[in-house]
Protein backbone atom coordinates (compact mmCIF):
# COMPACT_ATOMS: atom_id res chain seq x y z
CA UNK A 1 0.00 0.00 0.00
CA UNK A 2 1.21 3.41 -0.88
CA UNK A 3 1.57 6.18 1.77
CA UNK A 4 -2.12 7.18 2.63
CA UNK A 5 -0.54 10.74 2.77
CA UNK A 6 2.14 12.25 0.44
CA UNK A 7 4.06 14.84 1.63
CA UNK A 8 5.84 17.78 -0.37
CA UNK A 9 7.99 19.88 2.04
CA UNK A 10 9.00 23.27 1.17
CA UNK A 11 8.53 25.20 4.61
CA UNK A 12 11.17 23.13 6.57
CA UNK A 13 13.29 23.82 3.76
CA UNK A 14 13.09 27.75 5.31
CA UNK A 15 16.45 28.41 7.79
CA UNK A 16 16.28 27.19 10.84
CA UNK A 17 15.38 30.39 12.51
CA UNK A 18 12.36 30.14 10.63
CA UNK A 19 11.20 27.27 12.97
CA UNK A 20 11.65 24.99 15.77
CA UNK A 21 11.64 20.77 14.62
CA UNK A 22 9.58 19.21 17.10
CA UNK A 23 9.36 15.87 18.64
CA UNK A 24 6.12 14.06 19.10
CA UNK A 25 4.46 14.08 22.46
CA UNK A 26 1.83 11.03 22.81
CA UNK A 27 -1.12 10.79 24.36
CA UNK A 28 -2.87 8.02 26.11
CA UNK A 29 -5.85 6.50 24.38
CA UNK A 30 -6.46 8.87 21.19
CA UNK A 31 -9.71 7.68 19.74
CA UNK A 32 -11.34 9.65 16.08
CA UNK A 33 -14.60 11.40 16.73
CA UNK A 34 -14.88 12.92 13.10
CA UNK A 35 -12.97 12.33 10.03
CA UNK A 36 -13.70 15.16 6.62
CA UNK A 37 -13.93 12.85 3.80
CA UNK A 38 -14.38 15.17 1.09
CA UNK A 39 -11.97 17.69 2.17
CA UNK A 40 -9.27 14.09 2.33
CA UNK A 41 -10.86 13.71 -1.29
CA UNK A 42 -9.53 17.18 -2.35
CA UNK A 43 -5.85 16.36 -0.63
CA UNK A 44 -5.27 12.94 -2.03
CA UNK A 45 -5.57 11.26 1.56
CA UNK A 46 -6.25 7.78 1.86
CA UNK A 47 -10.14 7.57 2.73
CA UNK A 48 -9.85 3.88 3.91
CA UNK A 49 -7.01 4.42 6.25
CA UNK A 50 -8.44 7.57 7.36
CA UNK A 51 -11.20 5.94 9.20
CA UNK A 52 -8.65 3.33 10.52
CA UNK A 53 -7.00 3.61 14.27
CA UNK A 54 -3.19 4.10 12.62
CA UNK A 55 -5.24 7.68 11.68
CA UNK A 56 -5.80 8.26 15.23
CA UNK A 57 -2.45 7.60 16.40
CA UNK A 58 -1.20 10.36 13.78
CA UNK A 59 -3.58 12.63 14.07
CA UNK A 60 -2.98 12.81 17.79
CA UNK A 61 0.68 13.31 17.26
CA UNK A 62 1.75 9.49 18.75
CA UNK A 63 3.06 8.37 15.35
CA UNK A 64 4.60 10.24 12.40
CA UNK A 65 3.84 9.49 8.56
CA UNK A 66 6.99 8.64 5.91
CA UNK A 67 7.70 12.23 5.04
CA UNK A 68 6.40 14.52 7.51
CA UNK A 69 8.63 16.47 9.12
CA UNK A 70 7.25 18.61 12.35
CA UNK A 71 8.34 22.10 13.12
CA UNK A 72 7.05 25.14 15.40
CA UNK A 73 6.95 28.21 13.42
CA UNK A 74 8.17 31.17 14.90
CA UNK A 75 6.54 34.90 14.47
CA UNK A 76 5.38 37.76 16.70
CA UNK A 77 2.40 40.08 17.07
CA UNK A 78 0.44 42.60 18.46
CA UNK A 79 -1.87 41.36 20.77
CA UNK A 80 -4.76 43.52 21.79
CA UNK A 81 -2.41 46.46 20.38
CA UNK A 82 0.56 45.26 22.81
CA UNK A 83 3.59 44.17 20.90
CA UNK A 84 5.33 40.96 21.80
CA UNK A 85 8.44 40.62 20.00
CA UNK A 86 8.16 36.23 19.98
CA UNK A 87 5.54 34.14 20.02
CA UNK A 88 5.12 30.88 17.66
CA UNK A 89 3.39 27.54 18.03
CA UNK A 90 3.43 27.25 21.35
CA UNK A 91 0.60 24.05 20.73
CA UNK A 92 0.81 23.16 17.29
CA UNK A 93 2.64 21.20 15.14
CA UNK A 94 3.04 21.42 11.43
CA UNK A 95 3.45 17.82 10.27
CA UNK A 96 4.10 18.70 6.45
CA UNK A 97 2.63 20.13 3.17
CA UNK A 98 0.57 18.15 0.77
CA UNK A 99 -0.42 19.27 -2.49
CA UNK A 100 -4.02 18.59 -3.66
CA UNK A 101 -5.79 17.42 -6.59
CA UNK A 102 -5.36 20.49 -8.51
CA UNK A 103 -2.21 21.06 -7.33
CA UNK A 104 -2.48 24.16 -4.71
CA UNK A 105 0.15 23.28 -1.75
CA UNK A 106 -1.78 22.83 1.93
CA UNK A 107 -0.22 22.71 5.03
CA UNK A 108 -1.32 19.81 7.94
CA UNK A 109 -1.16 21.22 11.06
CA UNK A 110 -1.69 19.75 14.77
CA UNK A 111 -3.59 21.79 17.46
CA UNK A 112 -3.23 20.72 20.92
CA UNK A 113 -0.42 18.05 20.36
CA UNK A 114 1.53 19.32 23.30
CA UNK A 115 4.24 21.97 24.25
CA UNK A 116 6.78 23.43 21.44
CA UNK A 117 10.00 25.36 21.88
CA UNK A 118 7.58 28.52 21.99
CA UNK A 119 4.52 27.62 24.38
CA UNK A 120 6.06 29.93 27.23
CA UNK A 121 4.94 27.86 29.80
CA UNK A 122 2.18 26.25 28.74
CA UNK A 123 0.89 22.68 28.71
CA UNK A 124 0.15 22.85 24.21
CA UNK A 125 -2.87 20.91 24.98
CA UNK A 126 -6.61 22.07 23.98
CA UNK A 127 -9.51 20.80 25.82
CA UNK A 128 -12.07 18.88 23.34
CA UNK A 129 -14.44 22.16 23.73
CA UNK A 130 -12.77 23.98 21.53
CA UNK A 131 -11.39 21.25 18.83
CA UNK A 132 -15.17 20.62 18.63
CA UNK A 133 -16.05 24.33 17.91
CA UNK A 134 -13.01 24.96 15.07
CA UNK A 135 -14.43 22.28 13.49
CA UNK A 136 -17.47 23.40 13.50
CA UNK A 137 -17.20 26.92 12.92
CA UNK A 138 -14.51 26.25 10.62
CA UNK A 139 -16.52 24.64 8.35
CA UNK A 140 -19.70 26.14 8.63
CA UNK A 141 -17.28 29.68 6.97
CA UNK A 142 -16.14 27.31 4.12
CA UNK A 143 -19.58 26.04 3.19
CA UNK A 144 -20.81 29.79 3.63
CA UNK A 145 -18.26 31.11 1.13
CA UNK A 146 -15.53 32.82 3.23
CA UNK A 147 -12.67 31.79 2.90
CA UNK A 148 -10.92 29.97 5.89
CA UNK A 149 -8.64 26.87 7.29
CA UNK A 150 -10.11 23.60 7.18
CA UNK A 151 -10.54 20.52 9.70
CA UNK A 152 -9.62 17.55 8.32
CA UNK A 153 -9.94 15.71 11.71
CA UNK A 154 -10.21 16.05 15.60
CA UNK A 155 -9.89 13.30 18.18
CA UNK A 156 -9.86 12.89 21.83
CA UNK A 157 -6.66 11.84 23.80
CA UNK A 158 -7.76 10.12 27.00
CA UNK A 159 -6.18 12.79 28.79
CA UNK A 160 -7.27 14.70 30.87
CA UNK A 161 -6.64 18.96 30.28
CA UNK A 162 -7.14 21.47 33.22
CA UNK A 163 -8.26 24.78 32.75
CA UNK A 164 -10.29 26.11 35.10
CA UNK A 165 -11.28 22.58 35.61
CA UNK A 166 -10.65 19.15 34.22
CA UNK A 167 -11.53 18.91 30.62
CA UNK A 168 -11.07 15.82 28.07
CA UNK A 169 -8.13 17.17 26.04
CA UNK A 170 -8.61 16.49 22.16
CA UNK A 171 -6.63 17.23 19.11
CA UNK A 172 -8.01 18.96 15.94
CA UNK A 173 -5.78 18.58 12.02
CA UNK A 174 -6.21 21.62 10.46
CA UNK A 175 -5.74 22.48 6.80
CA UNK A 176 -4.46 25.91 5.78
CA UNK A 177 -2.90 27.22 2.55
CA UNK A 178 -0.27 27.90 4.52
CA UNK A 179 0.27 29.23 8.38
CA UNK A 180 1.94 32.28 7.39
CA UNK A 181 0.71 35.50 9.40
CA UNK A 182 1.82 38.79 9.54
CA UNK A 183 3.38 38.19 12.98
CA UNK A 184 5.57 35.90 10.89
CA UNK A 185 7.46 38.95 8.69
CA UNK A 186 7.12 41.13 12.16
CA UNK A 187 9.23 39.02 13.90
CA UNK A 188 11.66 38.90 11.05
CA UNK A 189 11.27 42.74 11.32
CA UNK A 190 11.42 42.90 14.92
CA UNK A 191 14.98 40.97 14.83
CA UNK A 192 16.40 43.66 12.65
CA UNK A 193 17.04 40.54 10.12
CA UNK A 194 16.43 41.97 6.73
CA UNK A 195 17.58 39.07 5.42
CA UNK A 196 15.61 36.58 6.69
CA UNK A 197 12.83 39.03 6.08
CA UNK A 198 13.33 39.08 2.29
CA UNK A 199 13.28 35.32 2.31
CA UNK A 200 9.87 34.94 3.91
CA UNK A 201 8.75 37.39 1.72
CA UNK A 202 10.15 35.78 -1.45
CA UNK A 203 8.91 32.21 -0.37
CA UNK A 204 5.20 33.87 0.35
CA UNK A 205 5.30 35.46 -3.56
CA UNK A 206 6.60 32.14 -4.69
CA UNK A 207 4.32 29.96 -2.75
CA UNK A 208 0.99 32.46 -2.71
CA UNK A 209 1.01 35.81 -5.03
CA UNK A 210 3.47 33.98 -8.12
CA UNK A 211 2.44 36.89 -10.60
CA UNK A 212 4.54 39.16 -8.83
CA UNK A 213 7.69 37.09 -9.59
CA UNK A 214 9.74 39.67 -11.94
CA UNK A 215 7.94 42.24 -11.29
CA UNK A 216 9.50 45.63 -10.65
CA UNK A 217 8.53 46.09 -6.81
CA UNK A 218 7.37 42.67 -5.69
CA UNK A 219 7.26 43.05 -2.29
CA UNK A 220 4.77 46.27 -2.51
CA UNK A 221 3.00 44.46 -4.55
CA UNK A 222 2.86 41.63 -1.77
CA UNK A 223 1.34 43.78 0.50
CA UNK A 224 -1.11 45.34 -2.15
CA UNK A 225 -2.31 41.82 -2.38
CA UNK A 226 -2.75 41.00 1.27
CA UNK A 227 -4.79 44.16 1.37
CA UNK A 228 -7.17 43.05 -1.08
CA UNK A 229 -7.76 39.69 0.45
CA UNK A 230 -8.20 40.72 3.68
CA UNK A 231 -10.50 43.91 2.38
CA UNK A 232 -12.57 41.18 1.10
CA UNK A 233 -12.47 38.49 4.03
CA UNK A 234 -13.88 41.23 6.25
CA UNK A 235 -16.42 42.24 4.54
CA UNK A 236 -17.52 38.65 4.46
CA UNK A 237 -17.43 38.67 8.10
CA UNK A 238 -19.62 41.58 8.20
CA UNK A 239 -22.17 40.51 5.82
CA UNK A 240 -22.61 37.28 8.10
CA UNK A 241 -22.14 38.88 11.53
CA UNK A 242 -19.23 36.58 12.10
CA UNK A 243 -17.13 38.82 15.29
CA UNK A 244 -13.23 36.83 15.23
CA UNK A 245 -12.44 37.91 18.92
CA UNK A 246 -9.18 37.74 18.67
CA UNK A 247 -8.06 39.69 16.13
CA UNK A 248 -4.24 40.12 17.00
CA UNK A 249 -2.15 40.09 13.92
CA UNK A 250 -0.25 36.73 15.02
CA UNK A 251 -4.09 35.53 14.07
CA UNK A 252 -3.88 37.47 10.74
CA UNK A 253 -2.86 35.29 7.14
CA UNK A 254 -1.55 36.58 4.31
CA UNK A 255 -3.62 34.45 2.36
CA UNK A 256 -6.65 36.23 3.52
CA UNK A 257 -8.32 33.03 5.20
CA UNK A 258 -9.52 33.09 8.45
CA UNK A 259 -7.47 31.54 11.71
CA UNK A 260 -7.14 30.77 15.35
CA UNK A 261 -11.23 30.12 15.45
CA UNK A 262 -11.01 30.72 19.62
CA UNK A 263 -13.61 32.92 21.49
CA UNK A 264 -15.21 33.66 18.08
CA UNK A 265 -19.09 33.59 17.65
CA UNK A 266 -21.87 34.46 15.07
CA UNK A 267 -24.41 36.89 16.49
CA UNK A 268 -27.59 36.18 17.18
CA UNK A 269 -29.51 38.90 18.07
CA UNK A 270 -27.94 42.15 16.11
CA UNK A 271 -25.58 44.69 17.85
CA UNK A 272 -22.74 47.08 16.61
CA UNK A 273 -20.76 46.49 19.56
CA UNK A 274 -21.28 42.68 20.42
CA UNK A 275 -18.24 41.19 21.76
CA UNK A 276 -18.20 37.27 22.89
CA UNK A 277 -14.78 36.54 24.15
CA UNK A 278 -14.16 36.61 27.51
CA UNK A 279 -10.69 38.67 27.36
CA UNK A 280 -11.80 41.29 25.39
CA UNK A 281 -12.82 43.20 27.82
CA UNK A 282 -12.13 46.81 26.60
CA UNK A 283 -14.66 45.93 23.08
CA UNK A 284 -11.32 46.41 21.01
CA UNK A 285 -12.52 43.46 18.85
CA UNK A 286 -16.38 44.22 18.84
CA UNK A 287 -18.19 43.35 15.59
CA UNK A 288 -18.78 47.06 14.37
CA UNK A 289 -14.51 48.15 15.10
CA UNK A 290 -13.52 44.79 13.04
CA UNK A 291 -12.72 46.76 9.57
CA UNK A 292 -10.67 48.91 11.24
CA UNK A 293 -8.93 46.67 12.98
CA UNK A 294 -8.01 45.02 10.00
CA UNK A 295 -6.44 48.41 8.34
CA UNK A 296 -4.30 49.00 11.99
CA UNK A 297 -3.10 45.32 11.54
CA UNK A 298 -2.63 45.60 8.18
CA UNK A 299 -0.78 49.03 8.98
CA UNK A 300 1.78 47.45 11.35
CA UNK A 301 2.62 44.43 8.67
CA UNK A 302 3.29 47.29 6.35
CA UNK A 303 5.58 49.01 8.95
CA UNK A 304 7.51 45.44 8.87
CA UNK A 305 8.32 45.08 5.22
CA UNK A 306 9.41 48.95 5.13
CA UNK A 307 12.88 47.86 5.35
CA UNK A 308 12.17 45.99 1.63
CA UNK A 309 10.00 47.89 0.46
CA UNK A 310 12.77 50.17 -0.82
CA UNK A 311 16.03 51.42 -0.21
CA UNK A 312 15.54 54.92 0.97
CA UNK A 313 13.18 54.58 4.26
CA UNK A 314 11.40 58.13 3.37
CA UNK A 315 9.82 56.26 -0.08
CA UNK A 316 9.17 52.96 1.38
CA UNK A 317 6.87 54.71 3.90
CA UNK A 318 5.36 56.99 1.13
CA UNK A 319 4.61 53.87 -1.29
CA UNK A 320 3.22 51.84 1.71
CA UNK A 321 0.77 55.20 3.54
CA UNK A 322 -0.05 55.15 -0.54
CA UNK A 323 -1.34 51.40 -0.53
CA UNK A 324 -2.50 51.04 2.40
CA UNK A 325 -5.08 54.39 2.11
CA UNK A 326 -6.67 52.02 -0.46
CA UNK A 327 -8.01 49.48 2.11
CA UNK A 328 -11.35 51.66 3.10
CA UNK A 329 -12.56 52.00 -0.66
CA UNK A 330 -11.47 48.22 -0.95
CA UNK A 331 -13.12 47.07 2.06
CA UNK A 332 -16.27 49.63 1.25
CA UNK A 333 -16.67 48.03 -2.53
CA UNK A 334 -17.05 44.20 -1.11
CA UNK A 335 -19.02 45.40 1.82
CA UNK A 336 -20.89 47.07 -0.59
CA UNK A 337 -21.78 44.52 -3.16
CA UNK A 338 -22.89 42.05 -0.16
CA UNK A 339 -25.36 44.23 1.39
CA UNK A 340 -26.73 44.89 -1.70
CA UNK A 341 -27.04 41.27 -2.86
CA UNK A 342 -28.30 40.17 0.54
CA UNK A 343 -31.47 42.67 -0.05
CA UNK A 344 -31.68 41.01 -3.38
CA UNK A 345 -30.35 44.30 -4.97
CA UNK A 346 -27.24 45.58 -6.91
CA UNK A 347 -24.70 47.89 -5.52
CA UNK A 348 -25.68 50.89 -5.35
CA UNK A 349 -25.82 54.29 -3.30
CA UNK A 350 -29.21 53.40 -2.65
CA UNK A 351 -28.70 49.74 -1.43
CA UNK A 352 -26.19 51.05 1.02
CA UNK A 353 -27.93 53.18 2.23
CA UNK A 354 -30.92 50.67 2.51
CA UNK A 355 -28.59 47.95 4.25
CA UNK A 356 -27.37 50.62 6.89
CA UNK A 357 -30.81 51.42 7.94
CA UNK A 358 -31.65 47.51 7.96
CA UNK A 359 -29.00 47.08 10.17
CA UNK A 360 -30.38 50.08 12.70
CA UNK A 361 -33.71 48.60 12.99
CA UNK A 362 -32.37 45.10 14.13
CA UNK A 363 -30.53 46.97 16.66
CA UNK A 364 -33.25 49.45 17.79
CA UNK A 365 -35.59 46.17 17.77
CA UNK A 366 -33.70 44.34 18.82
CA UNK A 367 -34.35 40.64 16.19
CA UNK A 368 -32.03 38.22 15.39
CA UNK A 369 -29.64 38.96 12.61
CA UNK A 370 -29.43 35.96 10.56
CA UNK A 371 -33.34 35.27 10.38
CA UNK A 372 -34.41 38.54 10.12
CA UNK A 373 -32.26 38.24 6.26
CA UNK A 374 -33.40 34.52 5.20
CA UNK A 375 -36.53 35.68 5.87
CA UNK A 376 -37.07 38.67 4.00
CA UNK A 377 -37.15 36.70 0.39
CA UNK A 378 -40.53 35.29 1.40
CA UNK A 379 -41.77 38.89 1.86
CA UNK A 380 -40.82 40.22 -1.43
CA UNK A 381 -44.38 39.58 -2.63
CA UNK A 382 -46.19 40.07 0.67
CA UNK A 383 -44.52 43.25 1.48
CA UNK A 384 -45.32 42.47 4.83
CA UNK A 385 -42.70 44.14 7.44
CA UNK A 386 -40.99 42.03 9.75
CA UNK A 387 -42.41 44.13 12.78
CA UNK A 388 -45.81 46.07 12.36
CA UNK A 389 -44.26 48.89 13.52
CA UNK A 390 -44.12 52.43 11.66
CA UNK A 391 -40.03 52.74 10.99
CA UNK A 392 -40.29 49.32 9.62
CA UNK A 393 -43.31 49.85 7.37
CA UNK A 394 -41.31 53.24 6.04
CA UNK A 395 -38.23 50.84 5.18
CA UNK A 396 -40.32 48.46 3.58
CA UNK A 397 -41.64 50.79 1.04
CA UNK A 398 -38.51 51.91 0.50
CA UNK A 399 -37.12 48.72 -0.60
CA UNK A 400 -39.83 47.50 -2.81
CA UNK A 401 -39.35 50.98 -4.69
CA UNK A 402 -35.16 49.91 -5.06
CA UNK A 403 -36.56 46.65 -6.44
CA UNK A 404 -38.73 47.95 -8.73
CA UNK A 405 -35.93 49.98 -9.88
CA UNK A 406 -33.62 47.20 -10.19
CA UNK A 407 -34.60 44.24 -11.17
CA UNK A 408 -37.25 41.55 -11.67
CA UNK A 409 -38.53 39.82 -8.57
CA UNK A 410 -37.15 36.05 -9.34
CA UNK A 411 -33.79 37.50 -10.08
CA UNK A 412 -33.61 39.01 -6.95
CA UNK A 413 -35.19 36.16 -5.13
CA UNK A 414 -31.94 34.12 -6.37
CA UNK A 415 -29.83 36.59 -5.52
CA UNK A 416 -31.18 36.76 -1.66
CA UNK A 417 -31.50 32.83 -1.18
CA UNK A 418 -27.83 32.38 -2.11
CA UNK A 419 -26.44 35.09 -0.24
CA UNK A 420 -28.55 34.82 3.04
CA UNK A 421 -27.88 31.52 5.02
CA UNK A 422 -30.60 29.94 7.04
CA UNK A 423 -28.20 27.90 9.24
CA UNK A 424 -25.33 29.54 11.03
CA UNK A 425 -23.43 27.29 13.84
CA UNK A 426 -25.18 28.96 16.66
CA UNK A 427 -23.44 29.48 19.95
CA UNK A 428 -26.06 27.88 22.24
CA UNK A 429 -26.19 24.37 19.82
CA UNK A 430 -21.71 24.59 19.55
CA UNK A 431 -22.46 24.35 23.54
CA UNK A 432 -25.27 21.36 23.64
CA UNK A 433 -23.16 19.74 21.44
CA UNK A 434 -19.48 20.37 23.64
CA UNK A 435 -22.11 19.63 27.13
CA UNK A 436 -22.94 16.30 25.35
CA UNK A 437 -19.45 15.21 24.20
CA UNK A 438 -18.34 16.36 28.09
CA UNK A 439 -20.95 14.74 29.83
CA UNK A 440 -22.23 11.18 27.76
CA UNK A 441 -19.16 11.03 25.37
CA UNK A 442 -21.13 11.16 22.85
CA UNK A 443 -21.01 13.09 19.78
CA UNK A 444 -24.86 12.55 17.82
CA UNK A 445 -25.07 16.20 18.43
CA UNK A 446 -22.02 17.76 17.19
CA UNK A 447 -22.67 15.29 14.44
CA UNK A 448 -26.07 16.76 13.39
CA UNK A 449 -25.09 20.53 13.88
CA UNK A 450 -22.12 19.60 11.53
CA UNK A 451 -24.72 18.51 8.73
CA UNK A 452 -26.78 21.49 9.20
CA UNK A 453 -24.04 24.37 9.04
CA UNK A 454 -22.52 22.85 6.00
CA UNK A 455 -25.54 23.10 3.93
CA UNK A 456 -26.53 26.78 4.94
CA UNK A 457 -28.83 27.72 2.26
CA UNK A 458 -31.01 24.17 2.40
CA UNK A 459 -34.82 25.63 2.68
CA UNK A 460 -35.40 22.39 4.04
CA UNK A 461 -33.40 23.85 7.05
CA UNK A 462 -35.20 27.15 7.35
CA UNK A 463 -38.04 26.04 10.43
CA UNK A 464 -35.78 23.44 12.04
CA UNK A 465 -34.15 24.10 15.28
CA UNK A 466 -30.54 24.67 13.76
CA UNK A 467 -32.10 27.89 12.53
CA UNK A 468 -33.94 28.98 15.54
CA UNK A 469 -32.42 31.81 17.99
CA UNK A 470 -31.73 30.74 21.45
CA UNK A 471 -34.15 30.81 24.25
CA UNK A 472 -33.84 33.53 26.92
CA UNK A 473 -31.63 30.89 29.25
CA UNK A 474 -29.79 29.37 25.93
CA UNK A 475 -28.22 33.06 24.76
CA UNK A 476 -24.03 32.79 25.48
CA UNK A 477 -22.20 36.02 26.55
CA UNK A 478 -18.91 34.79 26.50
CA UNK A 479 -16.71 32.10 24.44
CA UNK A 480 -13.34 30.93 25.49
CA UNK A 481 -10.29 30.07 23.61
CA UNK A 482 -9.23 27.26 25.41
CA UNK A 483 -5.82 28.04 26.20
């Protein structure tokens, strides 16, 4: 039998300061709860062995594959605006890169397979808790359309983890384009090594952004690039009221995919300022301050590649202020076009100015984000408000007039059921389903959320109780990264 994994290694060709190699750390009795068999298609792993217990031993980090090669990555990053000049993986392990059907290069990645070189102290274990909600959330965001890291499987270890109290420990194998962040060319930065700092930067163009080979100024075309991607990831996050929690830039890819899914959440009912995780406690990372927390983060990984950028320090600031004063209009255009399509509309003046006032009256009245958009295509004919109140009447008209203007009611229909999920992973069912695993050791409920969030737009979905909003003692105020 062939290897039921085929690595291709290019990271761990990097210098070693780029990285820590890593020995394996076992655990005692690691047992699969969920294997992704379609995302294994995509990667070219071995679907019988995946389901077989030589996949639990490796994707608990107790036995290695022909070919991987762990490592530690090192970066840095600002964390809740404080700079800390080293992190890295202080509990994850990169066990190689494989390259998938279509060729595109993914890294496989273990979280929670014990302490590295960089865990400063702590234990690099994860409770099961949060394996089970990455995997969730994770890919519930792919299935919507944003883009994102994968899980390609998450077991438990026997172990025991203690937090604030004993927790099963678990391990989850993520799936990333790669693991580069922008804490990885600020640490390069930080260390004065401009060296070391062109080759990360040269390996991300090769590896991500290969157009810009040859070109004139590469690297400010790197960060150009990054812009745009994260300009539109944002705005998906906005459109979906998806709030990160943790947006420090070690949590930040280059690639534009989400990371680090920790104390993040989808709201439920609608508020500007909503914040979920529990060490947030200033707002800094509130749903409505996310876009510009994006441009100050993408602001400091500019201030690292200065030193590349160009020779003279006075025009490597003036071409980076230049590129990075075109995130707002970049992050406004793809904000823009998925309000608008989520209304059933085209961009427009008018369908901002629509979506902003939508947005007010699920605040002032307080409704549930998500539903109160799925279920606005059923009133395109009825014209019936979702409250019977005045302000809502007034928007009402106001919209039918914008899609009279438009377009034809089917198209917009189409436009509105593919844009406006019915099924989000809701924060009250990722907690039945984590009380469940905790307290039976069963996982029939994670199992059935997991169906429902990756097939968001199923009408068939629309009055079951994935879609439903919490009930008064269901609603969750805080999430927890695990660490």
């Amino acid at each position: 039998m062939s290897a039921p994994i085929t690595f291709d290694n290019t990271y761990a060709q990097l210098p070693a300061n780029f990285y820590t190699r890593q020995a394996l750390q076992p655990v005692t009795q690691p047992t699969l709860i969920k294997t992704n068999l379609d995302l294994a298609e995509q990667l070219g792993v071995d679907r019988t062995w995946l389901l077989s217990k030589d996949a639990a031993q490796v994707f608990a980090g107790n036995e290695l594959l022909p070919g991987a090669d762990p490592l530690a990555a090192v970066y840095a990053g600002f964390q809740f605006g404080n700079w800390n000049p080293q992190l890295g993986d202080g509990r994850a392990l990169l066990l190689g890169e494989v390259l998938s059907n279509t060729g595109q290069r993914f890294d496989l990645q273990l979280k929670g397979s014990g302490p590295t070189h960089y865990a400063r102290g702590g234990d690099g274990r994860s409770p099961l808790g949060p394996v089970l909600r990455e995997y969730l959330v994770s890919e519930a965001m792919n299935a919507l359309g944003v883009p994102t890291t994968r899980a390609l499987a998450a077991v438990t270890t026997g172990d025991m983890v203690h937090r604030e109290q004993p927790e099963p420990g678990g391990v989850l194998t993520r799936v990333a384009s790669s693991h580069i962040r922008f804490g990885s060319f600020q640490y390069f930065s930080g260390q004065q090594d401009r060296e070391s700092l062109r080759r990360l930067a040269d390996y991300t163009i090769d590896r991500h952004y290969p157009d810009l080979r040859g070109s004139e100024r590469p690297y400010l075309g790197l960060l150009e690039q990054i812009i745009e991607q994260v300009a539109r990831l944002i705005a998906n996050w906005q459109s979906l009221g998806f709030i990160h929690g943790v947006m420090n830039t070690d949590n930040m890819l280059i690639t534009g995919e989400t990371i680090d899914y920790g104390p993040c959440a989808f709201m439920d009912t609608f508020k500007q300022a909503t914040v979920y995780s529990a060490i947030d406690q200033q707002g800094r990372y509130a749903y409505q301050n996310q876009p510009a927390i994006a441009h100050w983060n993408l602001m400091t990984l500019a201030q690292a590649l200065l030193p590349i950028l160009h020779d003279n320090e006075d025009a490597a600031i003036e071409q980076a202020k230049a590129t990075l004063q075109t995130f707002p209009d970049r992050f406004d255009d793809h904000y823009n076009a998925h309000s608008a399509v989520k209304l059933g509309l085209t961009p427009s003046k008018v369908s901002r100015a629509l979506f902003a006032e939508f947005l007010a009256l699920l605040e002032t009245h307080e409704l549930d984000f998500t539903n109160s958009f799925s279920g606005l295509a059923g009133r395109l004919e009825s014209n019936a408000p979702l409250l019977a109140t005045d302000d809502w009447q007034q928007w009402m008209a106001q919209w039918q007039t914008a899609l009279q203007d438009n377009d034809d009611k089917p198209a917009a229909r189409l436009r509105m059921e593919q844009a406006n999920p019915y099924v989000i992973p809701r924060n009250h069912l990722i907690e039945h389903a984590i009380q469940q695993a905790y307290s039976e050791e069963r996982f029939d409920q994670f199992d059935a959320l997991l169906k429902a969030v990756t097939n968001p737009f199923d009408p068939g979905l629309a009055r079951s109780r994935f879609a439903q909003e919490p009930a008064h003692d269901e609603i969750v105020k805080r999430t927890f990264c695990g660490t």
